[in-house]
Protein backbone atom coordinates (compact mmCIF):
# COMPACT_ATOMS: atom_id res chain seq x y z
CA UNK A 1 166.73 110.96 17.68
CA UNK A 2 168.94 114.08 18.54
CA UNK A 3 172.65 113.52 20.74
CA UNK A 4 172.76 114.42 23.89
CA UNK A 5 173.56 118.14 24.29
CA UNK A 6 176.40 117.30 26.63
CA UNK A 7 180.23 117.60 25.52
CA UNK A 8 183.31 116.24 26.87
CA UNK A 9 184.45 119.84 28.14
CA UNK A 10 180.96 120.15 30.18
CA UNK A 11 181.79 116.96 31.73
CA UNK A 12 184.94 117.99 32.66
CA UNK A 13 184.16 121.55 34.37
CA UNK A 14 181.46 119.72 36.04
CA UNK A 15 183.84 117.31 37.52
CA UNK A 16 186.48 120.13 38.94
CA UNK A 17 183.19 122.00 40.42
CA UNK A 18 182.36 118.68 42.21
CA UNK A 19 185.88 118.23 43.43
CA UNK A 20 186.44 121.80 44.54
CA UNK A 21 183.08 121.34 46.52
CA UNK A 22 184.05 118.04 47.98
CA UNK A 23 187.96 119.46 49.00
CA UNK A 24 185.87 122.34 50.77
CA UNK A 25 183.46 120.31 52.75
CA UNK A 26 186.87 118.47 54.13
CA UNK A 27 189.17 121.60 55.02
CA UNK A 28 185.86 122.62 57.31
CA UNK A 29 185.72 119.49 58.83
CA UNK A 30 189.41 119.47 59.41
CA UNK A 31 189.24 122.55 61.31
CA UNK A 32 186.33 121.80 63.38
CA UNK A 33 188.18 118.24 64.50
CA UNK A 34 191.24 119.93 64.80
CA UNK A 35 189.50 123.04 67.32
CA UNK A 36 190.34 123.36 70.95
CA UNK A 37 187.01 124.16 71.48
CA UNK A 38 185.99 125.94 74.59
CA UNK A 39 183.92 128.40 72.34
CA UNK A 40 183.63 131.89 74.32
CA UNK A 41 186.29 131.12 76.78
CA UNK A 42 188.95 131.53 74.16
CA UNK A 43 187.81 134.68 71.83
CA UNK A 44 188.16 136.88 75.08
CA UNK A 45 190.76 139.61 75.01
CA UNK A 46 191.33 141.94 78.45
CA UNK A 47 193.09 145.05 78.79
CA UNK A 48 195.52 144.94 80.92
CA UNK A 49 196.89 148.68 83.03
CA UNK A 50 198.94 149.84 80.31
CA UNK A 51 195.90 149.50 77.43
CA UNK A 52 197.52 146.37 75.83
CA UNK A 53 195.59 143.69 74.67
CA UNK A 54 196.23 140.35 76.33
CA UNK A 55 194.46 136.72 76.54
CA UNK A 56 194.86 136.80 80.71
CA UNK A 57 192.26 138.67 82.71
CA UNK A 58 193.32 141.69 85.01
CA UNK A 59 194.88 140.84 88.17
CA UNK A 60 191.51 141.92 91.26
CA UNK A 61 194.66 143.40 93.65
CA UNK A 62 195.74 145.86 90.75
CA UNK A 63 192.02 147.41 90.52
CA UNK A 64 191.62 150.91 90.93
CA UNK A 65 188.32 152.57 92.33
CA UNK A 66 187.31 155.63 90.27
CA UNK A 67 184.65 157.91 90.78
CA UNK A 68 182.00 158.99 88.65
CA UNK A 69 181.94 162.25 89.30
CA UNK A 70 185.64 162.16 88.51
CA UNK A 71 185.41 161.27 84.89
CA UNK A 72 185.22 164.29 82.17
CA UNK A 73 183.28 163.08 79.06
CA UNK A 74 183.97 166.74 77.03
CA UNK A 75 186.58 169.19 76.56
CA UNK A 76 186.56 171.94 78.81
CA UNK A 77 185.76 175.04 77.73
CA UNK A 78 188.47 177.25 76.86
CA UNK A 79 188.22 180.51 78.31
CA UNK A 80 188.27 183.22 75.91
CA UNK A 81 190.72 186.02 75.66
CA UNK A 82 188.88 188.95 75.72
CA UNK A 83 190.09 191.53 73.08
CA UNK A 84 188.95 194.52 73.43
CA UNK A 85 185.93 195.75 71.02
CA UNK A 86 187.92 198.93 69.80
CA UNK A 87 191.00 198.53 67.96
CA UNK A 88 193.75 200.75 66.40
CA UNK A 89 195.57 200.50 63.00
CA UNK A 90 196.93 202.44 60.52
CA UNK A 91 195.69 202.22 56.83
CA UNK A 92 198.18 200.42 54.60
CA UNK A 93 196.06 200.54 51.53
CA UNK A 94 193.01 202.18 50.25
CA UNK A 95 191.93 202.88 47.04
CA UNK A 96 188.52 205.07 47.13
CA UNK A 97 187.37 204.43 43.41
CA UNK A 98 186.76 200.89 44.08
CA UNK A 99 185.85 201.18 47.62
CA UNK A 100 188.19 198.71 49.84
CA UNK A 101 191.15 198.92 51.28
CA UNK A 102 193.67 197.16 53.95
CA UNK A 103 194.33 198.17 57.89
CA UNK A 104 197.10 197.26 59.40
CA UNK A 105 196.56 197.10 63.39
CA UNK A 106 198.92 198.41 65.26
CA UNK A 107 199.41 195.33 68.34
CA UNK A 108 199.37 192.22 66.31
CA UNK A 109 200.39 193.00 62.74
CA UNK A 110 197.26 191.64 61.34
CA UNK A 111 195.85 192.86 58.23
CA UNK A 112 192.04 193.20 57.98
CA UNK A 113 189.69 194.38 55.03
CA UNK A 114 188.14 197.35 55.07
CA UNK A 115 185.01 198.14 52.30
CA UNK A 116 183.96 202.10 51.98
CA UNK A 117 180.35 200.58 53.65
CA UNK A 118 182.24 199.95 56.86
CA UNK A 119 183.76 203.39 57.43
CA UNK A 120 181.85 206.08 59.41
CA UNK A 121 184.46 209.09 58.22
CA UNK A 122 186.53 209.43 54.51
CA UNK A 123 190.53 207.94 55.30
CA UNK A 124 193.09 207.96 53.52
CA UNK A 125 196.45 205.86 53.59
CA UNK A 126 198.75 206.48 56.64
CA UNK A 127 195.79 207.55 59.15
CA UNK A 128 195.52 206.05 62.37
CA UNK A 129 192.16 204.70 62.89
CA UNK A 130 190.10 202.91 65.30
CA UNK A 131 187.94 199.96 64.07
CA UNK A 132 185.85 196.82 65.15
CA UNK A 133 186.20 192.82 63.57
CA UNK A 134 183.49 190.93 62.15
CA UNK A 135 183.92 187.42 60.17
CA UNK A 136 183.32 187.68 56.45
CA UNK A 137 182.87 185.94 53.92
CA UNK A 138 186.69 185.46 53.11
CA UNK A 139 188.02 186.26 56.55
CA UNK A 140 188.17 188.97 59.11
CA UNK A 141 186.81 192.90 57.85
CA UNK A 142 186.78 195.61 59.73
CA UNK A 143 184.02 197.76 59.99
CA UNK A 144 182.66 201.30 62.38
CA UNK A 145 186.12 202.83 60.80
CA UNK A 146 186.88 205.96 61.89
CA UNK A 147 190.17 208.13 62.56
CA UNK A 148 191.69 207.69 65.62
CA UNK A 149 191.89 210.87 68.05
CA UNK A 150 193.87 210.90 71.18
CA UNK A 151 191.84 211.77 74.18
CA UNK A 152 193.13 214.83 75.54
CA UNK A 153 195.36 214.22 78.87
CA UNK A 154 193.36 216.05 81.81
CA UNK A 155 194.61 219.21 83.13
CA UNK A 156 195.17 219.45 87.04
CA UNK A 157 194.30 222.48 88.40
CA UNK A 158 197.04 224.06 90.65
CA UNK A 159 195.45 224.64 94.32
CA UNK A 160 195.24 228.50 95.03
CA UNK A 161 198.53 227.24 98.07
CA UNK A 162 200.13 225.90 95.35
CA UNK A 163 200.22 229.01 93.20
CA UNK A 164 201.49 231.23 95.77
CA UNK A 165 203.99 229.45 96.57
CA UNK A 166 205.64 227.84 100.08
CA UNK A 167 206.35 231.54 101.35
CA UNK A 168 202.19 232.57 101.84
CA UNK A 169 201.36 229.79 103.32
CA UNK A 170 201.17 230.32 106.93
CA UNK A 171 201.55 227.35 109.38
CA UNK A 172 198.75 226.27 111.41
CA UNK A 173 197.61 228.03 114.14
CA UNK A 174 199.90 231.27 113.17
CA UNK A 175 196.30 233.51 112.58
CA UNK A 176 194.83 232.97 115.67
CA UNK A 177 198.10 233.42 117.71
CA UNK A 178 198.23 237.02 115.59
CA UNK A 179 194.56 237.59 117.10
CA UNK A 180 194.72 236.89 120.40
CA UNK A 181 197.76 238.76 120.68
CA UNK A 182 196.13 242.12 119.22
């Protein structure tokens, strides 16, 4: 007949896994004798005013009424500085054998890209242009390029009193005094 397949080191690890198992079943029923019990009661937390946690609930006199309609749940919405659509810069850099260049504008100091597909005349470095902003791939072009041209200031015409000076004109009342004295 064979021996017994089981050696004194197997008996041994056997033995701590049996103790370890025996020293766990008593630490849990240490803890459970040693509870204060009450279950629920004593896992609440309350918040008291100032957002702190605390074990005592919220005095009833403190209690402040709040309207529904009062709460915001979102952000409001920013309003929007309109820029206007038209904008003028001068061209810092533009080379015409590859096509793209930089504009400078004039207000803010920002720098947009300019490709030759986004220009509606030929420029040159140094011209003032007008432009519009569109979101690119890599940031802010500008595109509907084209030189900028002062609008001519209007021209008031003189009135024909005006040209002949304070002398001609004749107070009122003057002509028909003349004709009904002739």
């Amino acid at each position: 007949m064979a021996k017994s397949q089981v050696t004194f080191n197997k008996r041994e690890k056997e033995k701590k896994r049996l103790s370890k198992r025996v020293e766990k079943q008593q630490k849990k029923e240490d803890r459970k004798a040693s509870s204060t019990g009450g279950g629920l009661d004593n896992m609440l937390a309350f918040v008291d005013e100032y957002g702190m946690l605390t074990d005592t609930p919220p005095d009833p006199t403190k209690k402040l009424k709040v309207k529904a309609e009062n709460i915001e749940v979102s952000i409001p919405k920013r309003e929007r500085e309109e820029k206007p659509a038209l904008r003028k810069g001068r061209v810092e850099f533009f080379n015409s054998s590859k096509g793209f260049g930089f504009i400078k504008e004039l207000d803010s100091q920002e720098k947009f890209f300019v490709h030759v597909h986004g220009l509606l005349e030929d420029i040159v470095e140094n011209n003032i242009v007008s432009f519009e902003i569109e979101r690119g791939a890599r940031g802010m072009n500008a595109f509907n390029v084209k030189k900028w041209v002062d609008a001519p200031k209007p021209v008031i015409a003189p009135t024909p009193e005006a040209e002949a000076g304070p002398e001609a004109a004749t107070a009122p009342g003057t002509e028909e005094e003349s004709l009904s004295e002739a």
